[in-house]
Each structure stands twice: as C-alpha cells, then as structure tokens.
Protein backbone atom coordinates (compact mmCIF):
# COMPACT_ATOMS: atom_id res chain seq x y z
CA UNK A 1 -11.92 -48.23 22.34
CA UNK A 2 -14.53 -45.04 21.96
CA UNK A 3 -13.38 -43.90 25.43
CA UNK A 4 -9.31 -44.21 23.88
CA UNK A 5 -10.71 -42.16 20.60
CA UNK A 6 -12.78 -39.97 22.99
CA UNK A 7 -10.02 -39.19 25.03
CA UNK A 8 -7.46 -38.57 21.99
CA UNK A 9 -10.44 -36.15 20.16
CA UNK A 10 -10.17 -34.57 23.84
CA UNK A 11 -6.29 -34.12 23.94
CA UNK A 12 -6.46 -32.45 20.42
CA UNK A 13 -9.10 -29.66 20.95
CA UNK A 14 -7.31 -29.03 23.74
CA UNK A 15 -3.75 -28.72 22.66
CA UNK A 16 -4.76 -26.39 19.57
CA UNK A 17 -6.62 -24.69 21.34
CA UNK A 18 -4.22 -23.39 23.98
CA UNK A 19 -1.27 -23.04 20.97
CA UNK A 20 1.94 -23.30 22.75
CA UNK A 21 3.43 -21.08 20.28
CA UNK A 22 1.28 -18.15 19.29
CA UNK A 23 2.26 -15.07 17.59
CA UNK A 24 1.57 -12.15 19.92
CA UNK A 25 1.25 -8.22 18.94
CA UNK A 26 1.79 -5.73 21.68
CA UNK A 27 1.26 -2.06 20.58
CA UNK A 28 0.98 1.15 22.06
CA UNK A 29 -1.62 2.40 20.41
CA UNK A 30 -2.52 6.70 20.14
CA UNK A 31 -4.73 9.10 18.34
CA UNK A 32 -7.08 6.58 16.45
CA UNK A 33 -10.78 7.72 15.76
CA UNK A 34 -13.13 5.66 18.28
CA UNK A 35 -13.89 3.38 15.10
CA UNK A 36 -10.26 2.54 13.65
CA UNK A 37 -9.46 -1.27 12.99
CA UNK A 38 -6.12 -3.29 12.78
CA UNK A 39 -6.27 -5.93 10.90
CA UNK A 40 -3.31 -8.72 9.86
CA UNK A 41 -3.71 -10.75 6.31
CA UNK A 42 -1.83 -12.81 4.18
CA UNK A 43 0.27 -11.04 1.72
CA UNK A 44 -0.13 -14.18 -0.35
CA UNK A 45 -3.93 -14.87 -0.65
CA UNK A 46 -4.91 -11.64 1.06
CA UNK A 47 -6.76 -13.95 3.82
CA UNK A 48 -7.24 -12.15 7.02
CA UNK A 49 -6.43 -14.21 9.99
CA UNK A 50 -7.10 -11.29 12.80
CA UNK A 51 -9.35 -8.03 13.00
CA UNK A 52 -10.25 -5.88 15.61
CA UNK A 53 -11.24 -2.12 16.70
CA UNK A 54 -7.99 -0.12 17.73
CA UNK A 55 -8.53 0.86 21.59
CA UNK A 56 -5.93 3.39 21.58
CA UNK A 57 -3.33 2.33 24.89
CA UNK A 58 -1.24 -0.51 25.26
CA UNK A 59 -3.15 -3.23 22.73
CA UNK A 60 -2.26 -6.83 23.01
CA UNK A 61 -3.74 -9.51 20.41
CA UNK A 62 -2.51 -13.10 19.58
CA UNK A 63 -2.93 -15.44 16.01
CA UNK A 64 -2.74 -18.62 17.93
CA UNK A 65 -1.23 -20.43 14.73
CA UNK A 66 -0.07 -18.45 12.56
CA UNK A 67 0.83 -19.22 8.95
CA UNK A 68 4.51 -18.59 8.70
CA UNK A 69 5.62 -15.98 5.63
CA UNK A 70 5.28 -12.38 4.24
CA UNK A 71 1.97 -10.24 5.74
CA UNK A 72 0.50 -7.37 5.70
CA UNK A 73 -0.55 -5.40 8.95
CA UNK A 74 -3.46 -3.00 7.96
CA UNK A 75 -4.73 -0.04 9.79
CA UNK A 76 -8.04 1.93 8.92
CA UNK A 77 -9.35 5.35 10.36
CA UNK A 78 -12.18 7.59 8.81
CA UNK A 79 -12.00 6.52 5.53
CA UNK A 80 -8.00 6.25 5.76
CA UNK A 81 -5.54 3.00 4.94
CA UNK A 82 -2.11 2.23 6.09
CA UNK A 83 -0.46 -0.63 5.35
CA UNK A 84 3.19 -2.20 6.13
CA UNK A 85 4.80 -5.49 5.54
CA UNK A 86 6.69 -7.98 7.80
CA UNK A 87 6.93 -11.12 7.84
CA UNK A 88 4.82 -13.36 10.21
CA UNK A 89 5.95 -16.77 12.47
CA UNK A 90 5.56 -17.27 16.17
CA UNK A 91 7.07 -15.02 18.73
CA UNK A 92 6.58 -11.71 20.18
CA UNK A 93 5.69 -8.48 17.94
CA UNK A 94 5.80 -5.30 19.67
CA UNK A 95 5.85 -1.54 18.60
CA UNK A 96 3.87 2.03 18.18
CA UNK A 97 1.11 2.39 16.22
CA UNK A 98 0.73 6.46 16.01
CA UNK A 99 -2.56 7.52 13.72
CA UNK A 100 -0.85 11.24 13.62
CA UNK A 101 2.56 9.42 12.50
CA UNK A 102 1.45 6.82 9.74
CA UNK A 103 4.35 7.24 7.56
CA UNK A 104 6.73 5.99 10.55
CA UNK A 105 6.78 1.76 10.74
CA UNK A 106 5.21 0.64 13.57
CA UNK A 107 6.69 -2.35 14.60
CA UNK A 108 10.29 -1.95 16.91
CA UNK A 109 10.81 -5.86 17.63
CA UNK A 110 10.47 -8.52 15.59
CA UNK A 111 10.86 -12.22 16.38
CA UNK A 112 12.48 -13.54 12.51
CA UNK A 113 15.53 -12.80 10.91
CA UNK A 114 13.50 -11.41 7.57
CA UNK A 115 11.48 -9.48 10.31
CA UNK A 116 14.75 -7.61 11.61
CA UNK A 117 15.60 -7.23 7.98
CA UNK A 118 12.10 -5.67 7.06
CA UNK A 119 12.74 -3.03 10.15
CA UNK A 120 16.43 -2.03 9.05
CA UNK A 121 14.43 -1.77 5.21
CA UNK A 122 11.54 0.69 6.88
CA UNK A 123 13.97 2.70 8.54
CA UNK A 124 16.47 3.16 5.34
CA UNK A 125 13.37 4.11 3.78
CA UNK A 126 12.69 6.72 6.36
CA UNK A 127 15.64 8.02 6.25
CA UNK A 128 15.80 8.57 2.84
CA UNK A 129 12.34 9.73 1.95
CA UNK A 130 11.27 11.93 4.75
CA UNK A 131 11.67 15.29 2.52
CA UNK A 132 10.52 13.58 -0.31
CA UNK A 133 7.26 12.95 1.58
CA UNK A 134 7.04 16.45 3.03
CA UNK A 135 7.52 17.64 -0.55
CA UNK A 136 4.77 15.48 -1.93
CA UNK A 137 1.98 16.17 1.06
CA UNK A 138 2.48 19.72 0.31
CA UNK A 139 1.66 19.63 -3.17
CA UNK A 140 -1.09 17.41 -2.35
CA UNK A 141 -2.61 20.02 0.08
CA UNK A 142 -2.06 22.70 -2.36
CA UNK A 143 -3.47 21.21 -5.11
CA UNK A 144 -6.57 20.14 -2.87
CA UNK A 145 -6.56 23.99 -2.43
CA UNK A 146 -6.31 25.07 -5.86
CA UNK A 147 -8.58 27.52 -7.52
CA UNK A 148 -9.64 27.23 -11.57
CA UNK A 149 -6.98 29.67 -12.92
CA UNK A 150 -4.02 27.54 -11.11
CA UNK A 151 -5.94 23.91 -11.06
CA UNK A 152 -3.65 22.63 -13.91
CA UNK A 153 -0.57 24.47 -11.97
CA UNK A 154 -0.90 22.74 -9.11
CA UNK A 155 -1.86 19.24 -10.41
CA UNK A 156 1.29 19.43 -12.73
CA UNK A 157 3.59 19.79 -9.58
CA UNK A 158 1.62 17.08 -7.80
CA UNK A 159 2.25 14.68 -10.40
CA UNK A 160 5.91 15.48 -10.75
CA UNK A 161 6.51 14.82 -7.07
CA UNK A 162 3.81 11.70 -7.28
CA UNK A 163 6.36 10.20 -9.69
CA UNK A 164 9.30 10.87 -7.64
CA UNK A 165 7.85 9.10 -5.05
CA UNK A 166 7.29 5.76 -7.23
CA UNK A 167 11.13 6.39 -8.50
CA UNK A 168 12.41 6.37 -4.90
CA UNK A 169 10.64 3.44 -3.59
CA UNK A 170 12.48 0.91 -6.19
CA UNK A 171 16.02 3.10 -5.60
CA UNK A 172 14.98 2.28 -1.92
CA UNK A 173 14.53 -1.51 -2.65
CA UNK A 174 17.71 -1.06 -4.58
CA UNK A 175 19.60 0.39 -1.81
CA UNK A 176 18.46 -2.61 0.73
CA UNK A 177 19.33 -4.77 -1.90
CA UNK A 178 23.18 -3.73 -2.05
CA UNK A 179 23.27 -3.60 1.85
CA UNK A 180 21.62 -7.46 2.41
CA UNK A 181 22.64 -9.85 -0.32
CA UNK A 182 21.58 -12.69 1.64
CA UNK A 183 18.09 -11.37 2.07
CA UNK A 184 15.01 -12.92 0.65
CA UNK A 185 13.13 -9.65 1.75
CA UNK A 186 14.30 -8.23 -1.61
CA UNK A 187 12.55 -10.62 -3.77
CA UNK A 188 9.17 -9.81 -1.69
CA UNK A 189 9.94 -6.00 -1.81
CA UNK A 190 10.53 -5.75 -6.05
CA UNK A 191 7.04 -8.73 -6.47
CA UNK A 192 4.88 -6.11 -3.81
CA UNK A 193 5.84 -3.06 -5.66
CA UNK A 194 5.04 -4.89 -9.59
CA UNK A 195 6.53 -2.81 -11.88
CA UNK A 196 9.04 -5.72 -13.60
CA UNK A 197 7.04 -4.62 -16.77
CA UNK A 198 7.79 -1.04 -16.48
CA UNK A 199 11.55 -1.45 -14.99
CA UNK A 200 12.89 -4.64 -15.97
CA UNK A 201 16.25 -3.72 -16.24
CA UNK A 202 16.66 -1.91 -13.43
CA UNK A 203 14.98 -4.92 -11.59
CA UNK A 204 17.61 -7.55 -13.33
CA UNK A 205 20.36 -5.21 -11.66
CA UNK A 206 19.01 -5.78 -8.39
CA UNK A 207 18.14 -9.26 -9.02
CA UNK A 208 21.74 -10.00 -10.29
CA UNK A 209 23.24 -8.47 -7.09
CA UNK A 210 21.92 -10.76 -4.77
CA UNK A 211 23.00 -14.49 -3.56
CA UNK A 212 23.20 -16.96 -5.76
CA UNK A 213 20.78 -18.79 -3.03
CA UNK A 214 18.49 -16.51 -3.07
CA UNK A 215 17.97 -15.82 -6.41
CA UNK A 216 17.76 -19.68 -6.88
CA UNK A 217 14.69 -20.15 -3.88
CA UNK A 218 11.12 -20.54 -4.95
CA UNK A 219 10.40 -16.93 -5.11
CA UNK A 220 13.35 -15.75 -6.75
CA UNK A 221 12.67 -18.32 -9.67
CA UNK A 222 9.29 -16.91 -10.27
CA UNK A 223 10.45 -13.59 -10.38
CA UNK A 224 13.20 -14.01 -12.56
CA UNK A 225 11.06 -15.41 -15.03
CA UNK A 226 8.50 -12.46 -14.94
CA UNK A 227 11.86 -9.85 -15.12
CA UNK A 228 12.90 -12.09 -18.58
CA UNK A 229 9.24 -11.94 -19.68
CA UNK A 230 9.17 -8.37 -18.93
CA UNK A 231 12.40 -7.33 -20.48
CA UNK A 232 11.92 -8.74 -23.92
CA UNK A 233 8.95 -6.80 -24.46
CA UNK A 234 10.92 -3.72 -23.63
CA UNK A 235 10.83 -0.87 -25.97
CA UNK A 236 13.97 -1.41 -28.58
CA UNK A 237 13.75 -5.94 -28.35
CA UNK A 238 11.96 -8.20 -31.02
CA UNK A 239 8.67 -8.93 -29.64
CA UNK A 240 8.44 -13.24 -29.42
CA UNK A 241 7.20 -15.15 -32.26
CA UNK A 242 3.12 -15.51 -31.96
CA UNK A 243 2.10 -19.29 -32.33
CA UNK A 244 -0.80 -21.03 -33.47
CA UNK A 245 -2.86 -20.40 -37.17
CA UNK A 246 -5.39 -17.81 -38.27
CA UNK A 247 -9.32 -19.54 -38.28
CA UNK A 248 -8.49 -20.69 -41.93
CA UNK A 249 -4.91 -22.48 -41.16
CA UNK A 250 -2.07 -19.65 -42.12
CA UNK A 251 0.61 -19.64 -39.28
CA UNK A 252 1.95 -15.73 -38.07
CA UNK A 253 4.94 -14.65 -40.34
CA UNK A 254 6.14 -10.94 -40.13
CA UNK A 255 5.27 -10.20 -43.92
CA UNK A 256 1.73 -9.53 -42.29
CA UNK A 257 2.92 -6.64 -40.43
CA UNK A 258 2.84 -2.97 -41.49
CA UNK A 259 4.69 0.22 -40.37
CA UNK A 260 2.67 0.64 -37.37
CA UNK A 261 0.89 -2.85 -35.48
CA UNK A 262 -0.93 -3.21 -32.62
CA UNK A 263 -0.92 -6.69 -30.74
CA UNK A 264 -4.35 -7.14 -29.00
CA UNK A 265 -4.24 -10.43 -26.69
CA UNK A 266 -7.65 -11.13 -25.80
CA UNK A 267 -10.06 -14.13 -24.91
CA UNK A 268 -13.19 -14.22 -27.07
CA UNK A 269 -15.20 -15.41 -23.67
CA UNK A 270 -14.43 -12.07 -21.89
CA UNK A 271 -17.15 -9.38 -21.83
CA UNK A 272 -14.96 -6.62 -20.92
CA UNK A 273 -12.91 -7.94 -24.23
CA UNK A 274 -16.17 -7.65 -26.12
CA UNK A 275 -16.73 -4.27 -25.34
CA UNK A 276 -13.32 -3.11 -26.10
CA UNK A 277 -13.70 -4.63 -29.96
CA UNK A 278 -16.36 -2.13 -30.24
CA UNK A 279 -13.73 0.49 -29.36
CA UNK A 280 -11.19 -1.13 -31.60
CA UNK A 281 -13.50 -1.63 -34.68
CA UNK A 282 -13.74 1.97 -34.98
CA UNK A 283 -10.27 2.48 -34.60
CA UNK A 284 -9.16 0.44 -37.17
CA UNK A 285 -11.29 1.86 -39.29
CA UNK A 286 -9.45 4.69 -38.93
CA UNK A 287 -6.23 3.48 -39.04
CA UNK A 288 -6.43 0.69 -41.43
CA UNK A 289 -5.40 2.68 -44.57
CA UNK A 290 -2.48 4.53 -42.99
CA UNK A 291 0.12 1.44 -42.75
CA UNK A 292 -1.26 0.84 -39.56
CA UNK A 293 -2.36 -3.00 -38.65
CA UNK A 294 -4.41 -4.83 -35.84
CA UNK A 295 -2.94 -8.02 -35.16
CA UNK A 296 -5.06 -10.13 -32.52
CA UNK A 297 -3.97 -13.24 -30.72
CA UNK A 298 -6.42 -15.19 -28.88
CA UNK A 299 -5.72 -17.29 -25.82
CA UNK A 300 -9.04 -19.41 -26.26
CA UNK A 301 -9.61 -23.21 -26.12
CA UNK A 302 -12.58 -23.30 -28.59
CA UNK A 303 -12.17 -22.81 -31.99
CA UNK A 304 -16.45 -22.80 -32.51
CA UNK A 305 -16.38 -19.64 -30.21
CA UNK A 306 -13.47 -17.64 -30.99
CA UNK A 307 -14.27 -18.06 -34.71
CA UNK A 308 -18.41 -16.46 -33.49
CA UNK A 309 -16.97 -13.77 -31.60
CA UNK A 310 -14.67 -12.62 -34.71
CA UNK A 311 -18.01 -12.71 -36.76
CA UNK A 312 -19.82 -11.41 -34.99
CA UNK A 313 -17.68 -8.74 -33.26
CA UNK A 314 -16.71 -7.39 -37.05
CA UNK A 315 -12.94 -8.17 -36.51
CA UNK A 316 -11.80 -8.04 -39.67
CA UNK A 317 -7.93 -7.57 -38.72
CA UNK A 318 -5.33 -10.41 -38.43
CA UNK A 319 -6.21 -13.04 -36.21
CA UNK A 320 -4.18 -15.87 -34.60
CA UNK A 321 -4.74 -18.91 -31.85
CA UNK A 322 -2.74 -22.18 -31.23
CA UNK A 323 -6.07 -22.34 -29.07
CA UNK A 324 -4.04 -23.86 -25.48
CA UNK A 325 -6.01 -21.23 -23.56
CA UNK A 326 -3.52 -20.18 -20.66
CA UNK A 327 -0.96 -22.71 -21.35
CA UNK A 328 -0.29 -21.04 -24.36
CA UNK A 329 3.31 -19.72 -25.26
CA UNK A 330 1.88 -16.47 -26.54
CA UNK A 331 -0.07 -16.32 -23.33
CA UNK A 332 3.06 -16.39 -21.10
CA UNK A 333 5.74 -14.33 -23.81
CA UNK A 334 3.39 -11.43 -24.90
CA UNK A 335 1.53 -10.91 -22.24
CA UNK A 336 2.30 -12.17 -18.88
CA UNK A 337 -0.69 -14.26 -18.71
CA UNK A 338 -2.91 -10.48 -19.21
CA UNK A 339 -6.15 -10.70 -21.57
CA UNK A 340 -6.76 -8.12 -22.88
CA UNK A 341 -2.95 -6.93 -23.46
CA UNK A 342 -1.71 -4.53 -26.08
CA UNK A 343 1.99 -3.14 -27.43
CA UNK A 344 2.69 -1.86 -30.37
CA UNK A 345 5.37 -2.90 -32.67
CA UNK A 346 7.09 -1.98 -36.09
CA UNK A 347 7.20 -3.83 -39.78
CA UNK A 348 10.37 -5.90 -38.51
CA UNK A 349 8.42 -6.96 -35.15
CA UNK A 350 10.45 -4.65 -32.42
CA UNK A 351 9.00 -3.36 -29.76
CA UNK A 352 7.69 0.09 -29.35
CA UNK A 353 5.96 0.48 -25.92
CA UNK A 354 7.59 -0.44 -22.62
CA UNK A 355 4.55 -1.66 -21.44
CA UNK A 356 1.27 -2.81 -21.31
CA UNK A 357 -1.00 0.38 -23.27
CA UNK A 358 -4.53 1.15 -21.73
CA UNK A 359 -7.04 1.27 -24.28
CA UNK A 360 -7.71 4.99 -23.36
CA UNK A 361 -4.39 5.35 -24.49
CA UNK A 362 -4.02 3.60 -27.79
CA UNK A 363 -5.37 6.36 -30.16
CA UNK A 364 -2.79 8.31 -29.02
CA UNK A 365 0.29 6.13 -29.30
CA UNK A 366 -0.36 5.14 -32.90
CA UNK A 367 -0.82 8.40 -33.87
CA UNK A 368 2.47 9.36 -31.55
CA UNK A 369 4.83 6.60 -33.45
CA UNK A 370 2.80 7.49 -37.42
CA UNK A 371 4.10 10.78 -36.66
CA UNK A 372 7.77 9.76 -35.48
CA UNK A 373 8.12 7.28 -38.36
C-alpha cells in the first residue's frame, strides 16, 4: 500500500511538473537597457506569476499553469513602466517587444478569442490616437523645457492635451464597443480604466449597447451596479436617503439640511479620517454661519467608539450611523464602499458634484456653489 501511494505521489509531481499545456511567450525583444524586466501578473489580484530580465533577441518564457482570465504584461527600463492587457490561458503568445516603440502593442498572436479581440482593440486604438500621442509628448517635452516666464504657458497646454488623452481612451473603448457586441473585453476595458463615477452615463451607453449575454455574465453584473451607483450621485439626481440615527436616536430627514451641505462618509477607526476632522473642524467653523452644513455618516460597527471619536474629534455637525459597518446601505449608495467620501448637495438633497471631492478641494467648491446660489 505505501509503495501504491508512493508511486501515485510520484505520478503527480511528475505530471505538474512537465504541464502538458503551458502558456508560452515568444518575443523578439530590442533596445532594452541591460537591466529591463518583463514581468506577467494577474489583472485581478495583481499576483505575479512570471518575472525575468529582458535579454534583448528572440526571448522565450513559459507559465506552466496558468490561471485562465484578464492580465497584465509589464515591462520596466530605467525607471520607465509599460503596461498592456490580454487575456491569459494556454497556448502560444508571440510578438515584438520594442523599448524605442512602447506605445505600439506588443503581442501579434494570441491563442483566445478575447485575446484576438484585445489585438483588433490595441490596434483601433493605434490608429486612432497616434497624433493625439505625438501632440501630447510634445507638450510634455516642452513643458519639461520651460523657463519661469512661460512655466504656466506650457503646463496649461500640457494639461489640455493630458485631458484629451483620458477623453479618447473611453471614446476608444466606446468605439470597440459598437464594433464587438459579443465581447466581454468591453466590460474589462470600462472596470481597468474606473471612471464609472466620473462618466456614468456615457458608460451606461456603452454598457446598453452590448449583448444581452454579456451584460448579464459575472462581470457585467458588477459593473452595472457600480454604473447605477455612480449615476445617481451625478450632478443634477437626489442623492439616496442616509439610514441609521444620530448618537441620541433622531433618524436623517432633509429639514436638517441647509443651502449648501457637505456629506462626509467616514469610519471613526481610520487615522487618515482623524486627521482630516482636524481639517474639517476648521472649516466648519468657517462655514457654519453662512447656510452651509456638515452632515457626517459613519460606516462604523461600534457605537462606544464612533460616539469617542465625535467627542473627542470636536464634531459638532450632524452625525448619522445605522452602525452595519460595510454592509451598510449608505456605505454602498453614497459612496461606493469609499471612507472617507464627500459630495456636496443642496437644501432639497440634489446632487452638486459629479464626483467624489478631494479634501484639498472642498474649500473651494463650497465657496464655488455659495457664490452660484
């Protein structure tokens, strides 16, 4: 019998170790530095399941079982990152990995259906972007060449063409979108490039134009849910109704708000949340007697803790918990699961921001929307 369970222990070792069905990466690979890497990860978990120095000539590497789904081939050269996206399984993977051509996507032949579908995305992309880029590395160089009297010149024209850039990617994801229906590469392109919060409807659009079975998968589920989330806390909506009870029992009606309000979600166990009620003490102080209010909803579990913090913090502003922590309704309607979060609503409870304000930022907004009112 230990012989049999020897000899099965044996049989195993050996048959994972020589994988029958591999995924192997040929590359021609050209004008690396002598300490540029390649690495593949998970686009999921981030895990890396292969490293190693770029040789520069024809490179061949294998991930003996690979985890089948979306990854992320990486490339790094003095201080320099590239990244592109395909999707992983077994098979053969070959292309051209150029260090003096990053912008082009390196892989020519792909063994998966969503990997053919990824190359016809890259080179759409290509296509369509290759003045854009040109415009934007020249700026770039010319601002990194800019003197004091045209700094603020130059940067200005950067930024304009930095934007553009960010604008074409999701008309590029758009574009794929109308030209594969059937393709869940979509749904991974508009999750990678997260900005639901910022472009919800435009990400409903594409969503909408797509099969009903892929909009119905796994992924497309999730995403739909974060494009909802994200679009009813769109400038113009009613923000959702905040549950739970202020530390003394009075439930969230809208009589508490004021011309200008600022919704803070927050945790009271979060030090980067304590510092920023320092920040927000003094600004409320400020603001407090110019029909502005502080509303703050807590995603906490204790009530002993949140109610310390408060104290102690000097939060003397509206606050409100149905203390359920992450599962939490306000947790996933307001904020996406984010603490610390803020928007900015009026009297009647309707959004003012698209999006999710930094800190740095909120000064300026009230004062922005007092002014405008």
């Amino acid at each position: 019998m230990k012989k049999k369970r020897y000899l099965l222990i044996l049989f195993a070792c050996f048959y994972y170790s020589c994988d029958p069905a591999p995924a192997i990466f040929n590359f021609e690979t050209k004008n690396f530095g002598p300490n540029a890497v390649i690495s593949v990860k998970s686009s999921e978990n981030g895990e890396t399941l292969k490293a190693e120095n770029i040789t520069n000539g024809n490179q061949t590497f294998r991930i003996n079982m690979p985890k089948t789904g979306y990854a992320i081939l990486s490339t790094y050269d003095d201080g320099h990152d590239e990244e592109y996206y395909f999707y992983l399984d077994k098979g053969n993977y070959k292309g051209v990995l150029d260090g003096k051509n990053a912008a082009t996507y390196p892989f020519k032949i792909l063994p998966t259906k969503e990997g053919e579908e990824m190359i016809s995305f890259y080179k759409q992309k290509e296509a369509m972007n290759r003045s854009l880029l040109d415009s934007l590395a020249l700026a770039e160089r010319e601002f990194n060449l800019a003197t004091p009297d045209n700094i603020a010149e130059k940067a200005k024209k950067a930024d304009i063409w930095r934007a553009k850039k960010i604008s074409s990617e999701l008309n590029n994801i758009e574009i794929f979108a109308k030209n594969h229906p059937k393709s869940d590469v979509t749904i991974f392109l508009l999750d990678r490039f997260g900005r639901a919060g910022s472009e919800a409807k435009k990400y409903l659009s594409i969503f909408k134009g797509l099969d009903k079975e892929v909009q119905e998968s796994k992924r497309g589920k999730k995403l739909l849910s974060e494009i909802m989330q994200a679009n009813q806390m769109m400038a113009g909506n009613k923000m959702p109704h905040i549950e739970g009870e202020t530390p003394d029992g009075k439930k969230f009606n809208l009589s508490v708000l004021k011309k200008i309000n600022l919704i803070i979600c927050w945790v009271s166990y979060s030090g980067k949340n304590r510092k920023n009620n320092q920040i927000l003490a003094h600004l409320y102080e400020k603001y407090k007697d110019q029909n502005v209010e502080f509303i703050g909803v807590s995603f906490d579990k204790n009530k002993d803790s949140w109610k310390k913090v408060i104290k102690a913090d000097n939060l003397t502003w509206p606050q409100y918990s149905d203390l359920l922590g992450e599962k939490s309704p306000n947790a996933k309607n307001l904020s996406n699961y984010s603490a610390t979060y803020f928007f900015l609503a009026d009297r009647n409870g309707i959004v003012l921001s698209n999006s999710d304000l930094s800190l740095d930022f909120v000064d300026t907004e009230i004062g922005k929307h007092l002014a405008n009112q």
